[in-house]
N, C-alpha and C. Protein backbone atom coordinates (compact mmCIF):
# COMPACT_ATOMS: atom_id res chain seq x y z
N UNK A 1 -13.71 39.93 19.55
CA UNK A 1 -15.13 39.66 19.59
C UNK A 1 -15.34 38.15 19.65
N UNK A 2 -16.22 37.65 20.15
CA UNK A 2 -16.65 36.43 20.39
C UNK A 2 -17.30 35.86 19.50
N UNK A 3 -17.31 34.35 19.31
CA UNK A 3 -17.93 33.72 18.48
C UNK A 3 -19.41 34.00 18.56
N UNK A 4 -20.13 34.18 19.87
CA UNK A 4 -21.58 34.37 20.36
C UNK A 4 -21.99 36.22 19.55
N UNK A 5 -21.12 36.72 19.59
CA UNK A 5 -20.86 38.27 19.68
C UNK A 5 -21.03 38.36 18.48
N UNK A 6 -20.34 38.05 17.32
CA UNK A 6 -20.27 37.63 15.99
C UNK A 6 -21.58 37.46 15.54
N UNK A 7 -21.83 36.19 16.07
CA UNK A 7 -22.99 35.58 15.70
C UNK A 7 -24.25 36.40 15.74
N UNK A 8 -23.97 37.07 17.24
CA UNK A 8 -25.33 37.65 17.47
C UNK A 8 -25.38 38.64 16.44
N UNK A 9 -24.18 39.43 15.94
CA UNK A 9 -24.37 40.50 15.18
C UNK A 9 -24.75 40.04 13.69
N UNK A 10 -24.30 39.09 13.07
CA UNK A 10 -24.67 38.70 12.21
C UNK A 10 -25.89 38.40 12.05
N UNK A 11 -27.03 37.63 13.09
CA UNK A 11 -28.37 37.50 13.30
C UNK A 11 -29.38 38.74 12.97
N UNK A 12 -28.72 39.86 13.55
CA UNK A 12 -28.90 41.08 13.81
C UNK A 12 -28.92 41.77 12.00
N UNK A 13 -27.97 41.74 11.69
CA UNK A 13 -28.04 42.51 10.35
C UNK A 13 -28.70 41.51 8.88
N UNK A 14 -29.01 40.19 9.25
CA UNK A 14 -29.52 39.56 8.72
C UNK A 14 -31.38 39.93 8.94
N UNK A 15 -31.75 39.97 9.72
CA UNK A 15 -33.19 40.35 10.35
C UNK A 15 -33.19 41.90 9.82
N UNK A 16 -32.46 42.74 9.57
CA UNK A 16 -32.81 43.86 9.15
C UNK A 16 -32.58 44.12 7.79
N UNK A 17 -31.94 42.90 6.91
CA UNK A 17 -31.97 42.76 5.50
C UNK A 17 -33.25 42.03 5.84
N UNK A 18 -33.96 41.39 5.86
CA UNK A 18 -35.00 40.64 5.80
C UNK A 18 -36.12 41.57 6.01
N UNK A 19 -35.96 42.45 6.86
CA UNK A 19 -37.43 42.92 7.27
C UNK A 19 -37.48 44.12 5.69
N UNK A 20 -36.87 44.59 5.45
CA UNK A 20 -36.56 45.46 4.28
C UNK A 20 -37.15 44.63 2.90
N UNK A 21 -36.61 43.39 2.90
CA UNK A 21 -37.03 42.77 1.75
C UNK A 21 -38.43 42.25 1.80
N UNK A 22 -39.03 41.95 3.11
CA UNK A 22 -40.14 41.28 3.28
C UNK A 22 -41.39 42.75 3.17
N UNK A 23 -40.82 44.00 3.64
CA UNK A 23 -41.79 45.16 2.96
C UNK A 23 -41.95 45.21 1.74
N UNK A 24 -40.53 45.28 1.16
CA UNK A 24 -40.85 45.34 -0.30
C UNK A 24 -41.85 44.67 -1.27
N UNK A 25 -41.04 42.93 -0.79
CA UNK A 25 -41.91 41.79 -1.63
C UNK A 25 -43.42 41.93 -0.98
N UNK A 26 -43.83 42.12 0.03
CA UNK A 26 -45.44 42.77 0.01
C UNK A 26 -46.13 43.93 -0.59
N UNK A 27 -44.98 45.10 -0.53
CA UNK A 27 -45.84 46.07 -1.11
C UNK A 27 -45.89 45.70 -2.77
N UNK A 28 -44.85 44.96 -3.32
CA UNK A 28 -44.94 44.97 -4.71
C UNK A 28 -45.87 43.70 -4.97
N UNK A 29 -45.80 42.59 -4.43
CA UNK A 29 -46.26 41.57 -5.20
C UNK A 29 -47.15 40.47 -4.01
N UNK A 30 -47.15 41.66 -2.72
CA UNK A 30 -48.11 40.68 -1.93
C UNK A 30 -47.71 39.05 -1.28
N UNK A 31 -46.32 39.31 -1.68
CA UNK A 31 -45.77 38.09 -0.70
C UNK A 31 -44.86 38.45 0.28
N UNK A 32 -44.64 36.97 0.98
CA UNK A 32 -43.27 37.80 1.95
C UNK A 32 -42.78 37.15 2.08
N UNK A 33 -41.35 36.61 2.53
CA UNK A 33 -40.16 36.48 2.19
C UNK A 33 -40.22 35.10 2.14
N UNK A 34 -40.75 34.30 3.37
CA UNK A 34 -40.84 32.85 3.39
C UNK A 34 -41.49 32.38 2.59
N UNK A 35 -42.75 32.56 1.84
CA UNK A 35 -43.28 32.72 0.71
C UNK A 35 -43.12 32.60 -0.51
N UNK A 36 -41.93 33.55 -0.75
CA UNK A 36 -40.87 34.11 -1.92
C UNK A 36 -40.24 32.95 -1.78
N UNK A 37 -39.40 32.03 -1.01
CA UNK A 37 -37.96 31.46 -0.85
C UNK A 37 -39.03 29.64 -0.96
N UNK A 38 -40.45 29.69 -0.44
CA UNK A 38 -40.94 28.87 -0.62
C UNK A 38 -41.33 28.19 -2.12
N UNK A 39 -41.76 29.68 -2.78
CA UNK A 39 -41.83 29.26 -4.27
C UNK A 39 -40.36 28.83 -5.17
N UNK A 40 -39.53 29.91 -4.88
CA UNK A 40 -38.15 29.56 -4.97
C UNK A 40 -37.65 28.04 -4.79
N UNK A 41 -37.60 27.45 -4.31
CA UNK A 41 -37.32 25.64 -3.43
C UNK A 41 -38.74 24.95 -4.29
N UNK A 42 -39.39 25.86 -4.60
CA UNK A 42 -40.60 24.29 -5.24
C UNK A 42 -40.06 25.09 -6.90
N UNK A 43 -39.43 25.88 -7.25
CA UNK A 43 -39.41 25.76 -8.88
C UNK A 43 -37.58 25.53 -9.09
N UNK A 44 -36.72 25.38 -7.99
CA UNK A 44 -35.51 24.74 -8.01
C UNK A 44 -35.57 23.37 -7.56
N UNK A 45 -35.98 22.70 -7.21
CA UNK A 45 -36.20 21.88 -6.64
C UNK A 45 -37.04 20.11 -6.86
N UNK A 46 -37.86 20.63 -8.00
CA UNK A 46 -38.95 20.12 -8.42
C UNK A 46 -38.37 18.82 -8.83
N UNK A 47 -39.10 17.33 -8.15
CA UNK A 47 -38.22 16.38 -8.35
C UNK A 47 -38.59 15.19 -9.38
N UNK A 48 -39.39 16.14 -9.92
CA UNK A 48 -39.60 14.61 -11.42
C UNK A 48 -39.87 15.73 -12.81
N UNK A 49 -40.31 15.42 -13.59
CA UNK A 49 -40.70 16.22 -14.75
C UNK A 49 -41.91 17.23 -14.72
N UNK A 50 -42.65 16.62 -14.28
CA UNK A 50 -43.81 17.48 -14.20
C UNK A 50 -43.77 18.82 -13.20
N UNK A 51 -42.70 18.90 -12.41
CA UNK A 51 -42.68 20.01 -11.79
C UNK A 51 -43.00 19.73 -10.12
N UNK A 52 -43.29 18.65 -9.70
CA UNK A 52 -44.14 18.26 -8.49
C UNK A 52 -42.16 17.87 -7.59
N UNK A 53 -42.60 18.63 -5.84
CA UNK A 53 -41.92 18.67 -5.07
C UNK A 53 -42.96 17.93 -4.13
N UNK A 54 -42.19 16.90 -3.19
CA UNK A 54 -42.85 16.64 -2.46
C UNK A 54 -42.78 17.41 -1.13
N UNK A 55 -43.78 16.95 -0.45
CA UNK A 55 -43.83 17.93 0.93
C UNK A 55 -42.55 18.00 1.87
N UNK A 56 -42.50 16.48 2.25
CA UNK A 56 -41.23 15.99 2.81
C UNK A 56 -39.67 17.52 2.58
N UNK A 57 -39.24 17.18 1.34
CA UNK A 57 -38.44 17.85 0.25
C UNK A 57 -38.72 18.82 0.88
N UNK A 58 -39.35 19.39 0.37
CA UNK A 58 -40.08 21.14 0.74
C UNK A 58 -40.03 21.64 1.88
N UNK A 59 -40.35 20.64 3.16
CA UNK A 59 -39.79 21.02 4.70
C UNK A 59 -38.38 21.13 4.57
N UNK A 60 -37.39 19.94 4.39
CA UNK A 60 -36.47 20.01 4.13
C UNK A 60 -35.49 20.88 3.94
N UNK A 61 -36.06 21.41 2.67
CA UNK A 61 -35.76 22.35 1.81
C UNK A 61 -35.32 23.96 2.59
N UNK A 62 -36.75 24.51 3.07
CA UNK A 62 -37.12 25.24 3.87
C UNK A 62 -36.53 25.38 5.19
N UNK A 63 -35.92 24.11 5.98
CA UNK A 63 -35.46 23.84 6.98
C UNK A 63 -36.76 24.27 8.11
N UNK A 64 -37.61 23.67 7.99
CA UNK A 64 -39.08 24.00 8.56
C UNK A 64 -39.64 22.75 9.28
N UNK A 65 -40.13 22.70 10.08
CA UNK A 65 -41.01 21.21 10.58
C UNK A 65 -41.87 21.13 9.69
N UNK A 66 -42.49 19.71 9.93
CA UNK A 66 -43.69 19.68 9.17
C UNK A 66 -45.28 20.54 9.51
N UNK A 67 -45.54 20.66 10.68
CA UNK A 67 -46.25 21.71 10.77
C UNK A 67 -45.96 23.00 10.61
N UNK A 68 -44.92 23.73 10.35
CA UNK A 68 -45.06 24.98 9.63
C UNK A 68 -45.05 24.88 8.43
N UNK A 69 -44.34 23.76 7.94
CA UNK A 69 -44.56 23.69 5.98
C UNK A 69 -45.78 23.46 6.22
N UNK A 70 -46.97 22.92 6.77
CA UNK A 70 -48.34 22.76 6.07
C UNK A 70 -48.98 23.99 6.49
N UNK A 71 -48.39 24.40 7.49
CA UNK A 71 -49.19 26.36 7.20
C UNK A 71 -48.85 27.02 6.57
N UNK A 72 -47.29 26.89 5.83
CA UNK A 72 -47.22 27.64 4.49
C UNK A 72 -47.75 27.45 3.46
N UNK A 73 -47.36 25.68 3.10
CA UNK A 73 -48.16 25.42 1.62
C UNK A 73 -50.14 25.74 2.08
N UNK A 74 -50.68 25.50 2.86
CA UNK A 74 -51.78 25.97 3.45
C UNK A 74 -52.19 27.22 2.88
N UNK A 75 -51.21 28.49 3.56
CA UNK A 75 -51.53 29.81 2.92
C UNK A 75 -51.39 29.87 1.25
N UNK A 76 -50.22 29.31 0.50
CA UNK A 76 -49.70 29.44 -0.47
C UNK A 76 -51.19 28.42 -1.60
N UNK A 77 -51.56 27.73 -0.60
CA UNK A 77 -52.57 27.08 -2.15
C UNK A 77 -54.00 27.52 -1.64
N UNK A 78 -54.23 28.82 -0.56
CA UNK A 78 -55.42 29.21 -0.55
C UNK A 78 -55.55 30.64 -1.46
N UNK A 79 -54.13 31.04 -1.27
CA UNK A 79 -53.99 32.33 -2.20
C UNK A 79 -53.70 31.71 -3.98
N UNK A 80 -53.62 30.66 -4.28
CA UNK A 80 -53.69 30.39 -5.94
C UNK A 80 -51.80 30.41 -6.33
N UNK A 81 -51.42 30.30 -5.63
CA UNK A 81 -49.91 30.06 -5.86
C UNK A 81 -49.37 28.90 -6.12
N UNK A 82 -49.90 27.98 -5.03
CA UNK A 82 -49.60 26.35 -5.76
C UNK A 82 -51.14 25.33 -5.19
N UNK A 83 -50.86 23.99 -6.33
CA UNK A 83 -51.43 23.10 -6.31
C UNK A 83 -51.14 22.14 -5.37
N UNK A 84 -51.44 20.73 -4.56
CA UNK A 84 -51.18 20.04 -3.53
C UNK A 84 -52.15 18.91 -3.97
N UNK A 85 -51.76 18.26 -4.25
CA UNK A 85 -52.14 16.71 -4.61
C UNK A 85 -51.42 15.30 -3.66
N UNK A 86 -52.37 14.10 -3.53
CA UNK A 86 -51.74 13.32 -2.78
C UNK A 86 -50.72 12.47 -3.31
N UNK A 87 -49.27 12.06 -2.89
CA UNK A 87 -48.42 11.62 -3.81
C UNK A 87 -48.82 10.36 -4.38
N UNK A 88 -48.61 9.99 -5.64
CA UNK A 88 -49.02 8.53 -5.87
C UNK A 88 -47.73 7.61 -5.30
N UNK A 89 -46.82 7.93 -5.05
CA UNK A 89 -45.52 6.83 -4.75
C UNK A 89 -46.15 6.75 -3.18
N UNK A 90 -46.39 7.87 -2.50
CA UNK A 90 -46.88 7.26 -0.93
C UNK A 90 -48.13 8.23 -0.96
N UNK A 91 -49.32 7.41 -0.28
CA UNK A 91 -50.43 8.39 0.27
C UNK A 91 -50.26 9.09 1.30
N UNK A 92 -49.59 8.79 2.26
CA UNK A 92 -49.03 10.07 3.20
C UNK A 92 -48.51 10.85 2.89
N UNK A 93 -47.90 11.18 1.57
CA UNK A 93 -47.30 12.56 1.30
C UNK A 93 -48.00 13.22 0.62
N UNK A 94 -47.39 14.73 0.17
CA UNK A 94 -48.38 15.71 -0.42
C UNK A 94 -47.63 15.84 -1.54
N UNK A 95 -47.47 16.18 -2.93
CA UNK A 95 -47.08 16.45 -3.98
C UNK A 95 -47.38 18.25 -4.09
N UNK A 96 -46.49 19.25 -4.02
CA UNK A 96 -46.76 20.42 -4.32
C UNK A 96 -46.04 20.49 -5.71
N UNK A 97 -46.80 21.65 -6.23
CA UNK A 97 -46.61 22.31 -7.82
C UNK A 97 -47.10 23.90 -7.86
N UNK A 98 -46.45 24.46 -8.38
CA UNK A 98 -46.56 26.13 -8.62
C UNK A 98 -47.82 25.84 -9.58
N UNK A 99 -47.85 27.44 -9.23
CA UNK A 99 -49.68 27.23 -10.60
C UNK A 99 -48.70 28.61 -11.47
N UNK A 100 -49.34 29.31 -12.64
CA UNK A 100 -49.12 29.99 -13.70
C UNK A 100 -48.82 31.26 -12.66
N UNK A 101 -49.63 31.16 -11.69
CA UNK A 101 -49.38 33.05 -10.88
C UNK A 101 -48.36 32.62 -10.57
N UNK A 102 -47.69 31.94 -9.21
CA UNK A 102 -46.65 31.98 -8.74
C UNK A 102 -44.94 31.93 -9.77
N UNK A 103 -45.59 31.19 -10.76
CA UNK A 103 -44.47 31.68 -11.54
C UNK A 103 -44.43 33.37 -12.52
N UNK A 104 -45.26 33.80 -12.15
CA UNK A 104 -45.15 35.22 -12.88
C UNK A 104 -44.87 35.83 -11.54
N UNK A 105 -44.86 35.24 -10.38
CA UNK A 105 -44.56 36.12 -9.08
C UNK A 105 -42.82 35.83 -8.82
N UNK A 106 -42.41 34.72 -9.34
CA UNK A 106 -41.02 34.41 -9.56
C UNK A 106 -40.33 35.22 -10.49
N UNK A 107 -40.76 35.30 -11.51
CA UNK A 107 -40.45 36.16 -12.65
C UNK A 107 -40.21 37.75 -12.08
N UNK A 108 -41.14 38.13 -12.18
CA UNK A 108 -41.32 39.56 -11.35
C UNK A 108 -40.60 40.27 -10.36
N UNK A 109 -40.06 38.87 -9.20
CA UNK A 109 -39.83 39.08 -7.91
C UNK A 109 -38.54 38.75 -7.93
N UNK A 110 -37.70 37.73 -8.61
CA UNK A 110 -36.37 38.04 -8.32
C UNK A 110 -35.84 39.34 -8.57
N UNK A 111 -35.79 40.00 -9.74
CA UNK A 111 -35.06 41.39 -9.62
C UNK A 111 -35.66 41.91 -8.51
N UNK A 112 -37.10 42.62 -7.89
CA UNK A 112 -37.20 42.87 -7.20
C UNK A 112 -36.52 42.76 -5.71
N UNK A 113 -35.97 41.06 -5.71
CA UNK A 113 -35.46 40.69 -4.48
C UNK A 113 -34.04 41.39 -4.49
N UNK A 114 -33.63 41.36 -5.55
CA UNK A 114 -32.11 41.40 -5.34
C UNK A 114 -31.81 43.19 -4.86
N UNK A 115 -32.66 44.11 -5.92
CA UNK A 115 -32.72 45.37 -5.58
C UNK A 115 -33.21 45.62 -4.32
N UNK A 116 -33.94 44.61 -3.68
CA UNK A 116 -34.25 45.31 -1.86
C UNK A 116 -33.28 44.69 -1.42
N UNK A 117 -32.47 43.37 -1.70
CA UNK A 117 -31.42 43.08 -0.86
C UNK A 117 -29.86 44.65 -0.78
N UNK A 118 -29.70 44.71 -2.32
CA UNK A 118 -28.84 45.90 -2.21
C UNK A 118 -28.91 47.03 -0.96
N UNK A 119 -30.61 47.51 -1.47
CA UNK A 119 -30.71 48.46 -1.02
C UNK A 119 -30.34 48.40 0.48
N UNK A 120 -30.58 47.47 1.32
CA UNK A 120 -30.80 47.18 2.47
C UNK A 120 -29.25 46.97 3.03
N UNK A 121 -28.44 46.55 2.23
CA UNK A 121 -26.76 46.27 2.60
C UNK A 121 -26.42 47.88 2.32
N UNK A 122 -26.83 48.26 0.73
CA UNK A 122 -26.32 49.83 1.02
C UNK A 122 -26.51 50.38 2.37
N UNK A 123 -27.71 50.27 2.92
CA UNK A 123 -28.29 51.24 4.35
C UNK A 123 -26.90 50.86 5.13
N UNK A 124 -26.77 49.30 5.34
CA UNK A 124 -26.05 49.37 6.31
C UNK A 124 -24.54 49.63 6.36
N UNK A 125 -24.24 49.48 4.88
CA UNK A 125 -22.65 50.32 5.29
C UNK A 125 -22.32 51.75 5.15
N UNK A 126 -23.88 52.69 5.13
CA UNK A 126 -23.89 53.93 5.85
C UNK A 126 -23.60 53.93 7.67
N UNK A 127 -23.88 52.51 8.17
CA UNK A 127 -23.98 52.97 9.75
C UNK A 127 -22.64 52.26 10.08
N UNK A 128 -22.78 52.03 11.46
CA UNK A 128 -21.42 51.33 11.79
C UNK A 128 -21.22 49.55 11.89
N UNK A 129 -21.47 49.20 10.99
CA UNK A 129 -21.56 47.70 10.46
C UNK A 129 -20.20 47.11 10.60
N UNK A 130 -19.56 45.84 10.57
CA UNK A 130 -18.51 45.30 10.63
C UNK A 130 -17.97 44.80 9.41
N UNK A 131 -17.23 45.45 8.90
CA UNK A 131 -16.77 45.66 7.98
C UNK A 131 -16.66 44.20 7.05
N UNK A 132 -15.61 43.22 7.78
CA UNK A 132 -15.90 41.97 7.38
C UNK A 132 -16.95 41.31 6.74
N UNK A 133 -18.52 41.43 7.44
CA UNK A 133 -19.65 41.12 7.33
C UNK A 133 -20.32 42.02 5.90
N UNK A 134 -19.83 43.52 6.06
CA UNK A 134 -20.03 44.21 4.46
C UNK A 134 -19.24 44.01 3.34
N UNK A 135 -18.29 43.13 3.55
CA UNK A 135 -17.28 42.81 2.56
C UNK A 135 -18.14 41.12 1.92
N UNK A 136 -18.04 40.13 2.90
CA UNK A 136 -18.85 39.18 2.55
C UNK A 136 -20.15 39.21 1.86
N UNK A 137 -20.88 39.93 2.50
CA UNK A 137 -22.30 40.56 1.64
C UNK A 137 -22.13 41.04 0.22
N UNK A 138 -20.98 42.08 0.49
CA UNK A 138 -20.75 42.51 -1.40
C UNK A 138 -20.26 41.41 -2.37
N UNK A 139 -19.64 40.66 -2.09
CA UNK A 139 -18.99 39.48 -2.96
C UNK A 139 -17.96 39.44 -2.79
N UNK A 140 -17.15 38.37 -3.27
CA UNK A 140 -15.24 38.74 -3.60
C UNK A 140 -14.85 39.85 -4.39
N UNK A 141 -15.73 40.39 -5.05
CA UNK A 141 -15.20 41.67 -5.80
C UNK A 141 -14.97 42.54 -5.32
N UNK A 142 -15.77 42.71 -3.92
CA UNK A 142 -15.72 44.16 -3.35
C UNK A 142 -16.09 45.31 -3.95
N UNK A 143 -17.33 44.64 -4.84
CA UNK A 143 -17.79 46.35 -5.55
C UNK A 143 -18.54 46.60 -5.01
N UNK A 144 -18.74 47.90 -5.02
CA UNK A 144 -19.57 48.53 -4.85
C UNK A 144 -21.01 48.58 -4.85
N UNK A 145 -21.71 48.87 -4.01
CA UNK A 145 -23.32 48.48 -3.75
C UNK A 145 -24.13 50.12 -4.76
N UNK A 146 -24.88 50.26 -5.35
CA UNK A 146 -25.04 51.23 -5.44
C UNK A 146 -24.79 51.58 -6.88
């Protein structure tokens, strides 16, 4: 198999763990995945005491341009998830901060995440998956999903 071949398949079973997890984290808690991984990166991430990530960081972070980080943090501080203040070290930047919901949506939502990630690797080493790729997914332990 080819490096392209590989790849593509890997793309492939990655997008169908994702779409699984991104139902879930909506039906349970009304977010979705970029969302989830966005709050995730601003409460790992947070680069002084007070909790404040700058925007910069946060694209970064995300591996996002700057116009899609400002349509996320955009959605994310119209729905009450985070705060956005202008940085005092530079006025061109934005200072983001989680508010009290998004951290009860962190709380809540990692187990959630991890149980739709399972579930979604279980599905696939019911079908004909590459074995390698279900071995990596399970861990070095090779236990069992399930």
């Amino acid at each position: 198999m080819t490096l392209t071949r590989r790849w593509s398949t890997f793309t492939r079973l990655h997008r169908r763990i994702e779409n699984h997890v991104e139902r879930e984290l909506h039906r349970c808690l009304g977010v979705g995945v970029r969302e989830f991984h966005a709050l995730t990166a601003l409460k790992e991430g947070a680069s002084d005491a007070a909790g404040h990530l700058h925007f910069d960081e946060l694209a970064d972070g995300m591996g996002l341009s700057r116009p899609a980080t400002g349509r996320l943090v955009t959605r994310l501080r119209d729905r009450g998830l985070i705060t956005t203040d202008a940085s005092p070290r530079d006025r061109r930047d934005v200072d983001v901060r989680l508010t009290l919901v998004a951290q009860d949506v962190l709380r809540l939502g990692a187990p959630l995440l991890e149980r739709a990630v399972e579930e979604a690797v279980r599905g696939l080493a019911c079908e004909d998956t590459d074995p390698d790729l279900l071995r990596y997914l399970r861990g070095p332990a090779e236990r069992p999903l399930g």
